[in-house]
C-alpha atoms as a PDB file:
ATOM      1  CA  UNK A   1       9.752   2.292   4.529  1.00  0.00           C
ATOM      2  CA  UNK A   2       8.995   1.555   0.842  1.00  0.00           C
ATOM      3  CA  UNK A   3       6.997  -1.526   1.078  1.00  0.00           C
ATOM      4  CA  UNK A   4       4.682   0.488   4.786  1.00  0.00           C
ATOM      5  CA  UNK A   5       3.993   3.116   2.486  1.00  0.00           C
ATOM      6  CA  UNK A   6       3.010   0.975  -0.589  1.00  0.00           C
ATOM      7  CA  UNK A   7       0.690  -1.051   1.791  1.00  0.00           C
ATOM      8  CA  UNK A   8      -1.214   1.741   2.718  1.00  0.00           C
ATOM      9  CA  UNK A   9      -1.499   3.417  -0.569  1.00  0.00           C
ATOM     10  CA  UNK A  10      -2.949  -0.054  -2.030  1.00  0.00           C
ATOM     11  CA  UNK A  11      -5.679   0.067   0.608  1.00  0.00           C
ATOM     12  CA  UNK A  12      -6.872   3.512  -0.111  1.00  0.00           C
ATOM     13  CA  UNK A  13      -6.771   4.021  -3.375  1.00  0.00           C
ATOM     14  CA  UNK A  14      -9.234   2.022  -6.339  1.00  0.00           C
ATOM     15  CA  UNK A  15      -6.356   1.459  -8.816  1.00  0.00           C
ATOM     16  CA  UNK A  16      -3.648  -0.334  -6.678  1.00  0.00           C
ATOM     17  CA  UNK A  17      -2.021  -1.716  -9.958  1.00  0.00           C
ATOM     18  CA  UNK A  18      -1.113   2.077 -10.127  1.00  0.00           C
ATOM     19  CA  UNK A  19       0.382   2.705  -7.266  1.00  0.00           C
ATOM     20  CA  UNK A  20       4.573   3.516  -7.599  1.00  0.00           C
ATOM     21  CA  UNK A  21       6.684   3.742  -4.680  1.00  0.00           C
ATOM     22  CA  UNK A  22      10.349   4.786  -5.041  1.00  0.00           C
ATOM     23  CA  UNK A  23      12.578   5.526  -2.613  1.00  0.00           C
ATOM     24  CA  UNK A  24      16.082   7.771  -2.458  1.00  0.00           C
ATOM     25  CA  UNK A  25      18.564   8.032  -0.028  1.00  0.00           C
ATOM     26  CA  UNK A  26      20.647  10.926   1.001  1.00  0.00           C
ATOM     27  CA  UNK A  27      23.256  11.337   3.816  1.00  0.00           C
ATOM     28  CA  UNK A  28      20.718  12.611   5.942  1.00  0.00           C
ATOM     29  CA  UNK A  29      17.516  11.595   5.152  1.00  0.00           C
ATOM     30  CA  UNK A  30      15.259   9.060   2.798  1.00  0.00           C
ATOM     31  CA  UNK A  31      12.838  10.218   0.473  1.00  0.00           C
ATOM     32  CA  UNK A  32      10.057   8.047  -0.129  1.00  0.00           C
ATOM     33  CA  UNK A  33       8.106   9.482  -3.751  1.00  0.00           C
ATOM     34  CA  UNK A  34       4.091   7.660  -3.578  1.00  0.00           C
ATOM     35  CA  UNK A  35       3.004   8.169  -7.465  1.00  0.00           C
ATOM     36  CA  UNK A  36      -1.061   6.901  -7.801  1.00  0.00           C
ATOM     37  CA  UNK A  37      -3.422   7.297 -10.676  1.00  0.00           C
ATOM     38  CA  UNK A  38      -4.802  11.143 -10.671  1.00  0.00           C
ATOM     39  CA  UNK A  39      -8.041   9.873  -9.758  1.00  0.00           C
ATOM     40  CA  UNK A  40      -6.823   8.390  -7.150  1.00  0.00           C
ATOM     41  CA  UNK A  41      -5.041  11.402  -5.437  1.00  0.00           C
ATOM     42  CA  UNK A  42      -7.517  12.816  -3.480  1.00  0.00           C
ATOM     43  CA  UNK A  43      -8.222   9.954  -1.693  1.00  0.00           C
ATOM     44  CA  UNK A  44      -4.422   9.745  -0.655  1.00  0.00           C
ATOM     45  CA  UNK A  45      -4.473  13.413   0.527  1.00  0.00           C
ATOM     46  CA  UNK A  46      -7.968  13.248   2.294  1.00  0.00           C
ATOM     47  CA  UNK A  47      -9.699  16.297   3.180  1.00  0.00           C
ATOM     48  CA  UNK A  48      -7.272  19.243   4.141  1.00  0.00           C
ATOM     49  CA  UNK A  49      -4.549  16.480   3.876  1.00  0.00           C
ATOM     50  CA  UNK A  50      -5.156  14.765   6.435  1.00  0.00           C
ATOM     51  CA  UNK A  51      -4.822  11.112   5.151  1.00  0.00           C
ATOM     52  CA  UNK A  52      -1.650  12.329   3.724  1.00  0.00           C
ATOM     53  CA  UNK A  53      -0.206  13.846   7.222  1.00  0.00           C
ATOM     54  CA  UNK A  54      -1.048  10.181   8.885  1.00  0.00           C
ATOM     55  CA  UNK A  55       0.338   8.518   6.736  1.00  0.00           C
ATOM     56  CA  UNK A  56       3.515  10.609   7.233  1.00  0.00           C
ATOM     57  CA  UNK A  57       2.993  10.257  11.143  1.00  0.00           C
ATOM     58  CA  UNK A  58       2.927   6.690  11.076  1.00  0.00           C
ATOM     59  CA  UNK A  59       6.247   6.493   8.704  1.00  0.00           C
ATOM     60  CA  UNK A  60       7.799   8.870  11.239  1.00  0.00           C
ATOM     61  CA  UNK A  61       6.909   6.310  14.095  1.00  0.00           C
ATOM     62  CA  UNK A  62       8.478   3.286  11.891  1.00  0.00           C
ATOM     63  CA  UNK A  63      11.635   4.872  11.078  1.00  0.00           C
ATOM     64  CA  UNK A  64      12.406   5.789  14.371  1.00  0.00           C
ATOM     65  CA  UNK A  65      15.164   3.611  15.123  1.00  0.00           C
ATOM     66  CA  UNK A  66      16.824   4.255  11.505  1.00  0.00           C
ATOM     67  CA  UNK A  67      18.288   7.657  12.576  1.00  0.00           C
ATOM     68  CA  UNK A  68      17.710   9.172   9.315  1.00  0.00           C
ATOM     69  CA  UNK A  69      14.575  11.614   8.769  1.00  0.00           C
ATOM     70  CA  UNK A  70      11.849  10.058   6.230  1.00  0.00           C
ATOM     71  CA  UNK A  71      10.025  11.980   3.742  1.00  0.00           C
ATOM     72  CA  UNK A  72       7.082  11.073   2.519  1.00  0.00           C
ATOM     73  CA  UNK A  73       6.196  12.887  -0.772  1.00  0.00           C
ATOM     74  CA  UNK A  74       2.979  12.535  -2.733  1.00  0.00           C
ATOM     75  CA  UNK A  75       3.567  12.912  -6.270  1.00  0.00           C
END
């Protein structure tokens, strides 16, 4: 989940050297932190967040099969 959401972050954003992914694991869930330059931020939310709510739709659809919930946080 790590490396989907630092693919999409590097194509949005205009400082991809920037772009930190880290990623935590509980007993019931894995939490995936995206950390971009500020300027870069809105582009990663979008307007009314919806950049950021597809990007957590289409890390729901990949982690289906894990059995663990995913969170994507934007940090």
């Amino acid at each position: 989940m790590k490396e989907l959401v630092r693919v999409i972050a590097v194509s949005l954003v205009d400082h991809p050297e920037e772009v930190v992914v880290t990623e935590k694991e509980t007993d019931k869930a894995i939490v995936v932190e995206l950390h971009v330059a500020d300027s870069d931020m809105g582009k990663v939310i979008g307007k009314q967040g919806r950049i950021a709510k597809a990007i957590r739709t289409v890390v729901k659809a990949a982690s289906s099969g894990e059995g663990k919930k995913v969170i994507v946080d934007i940090a």
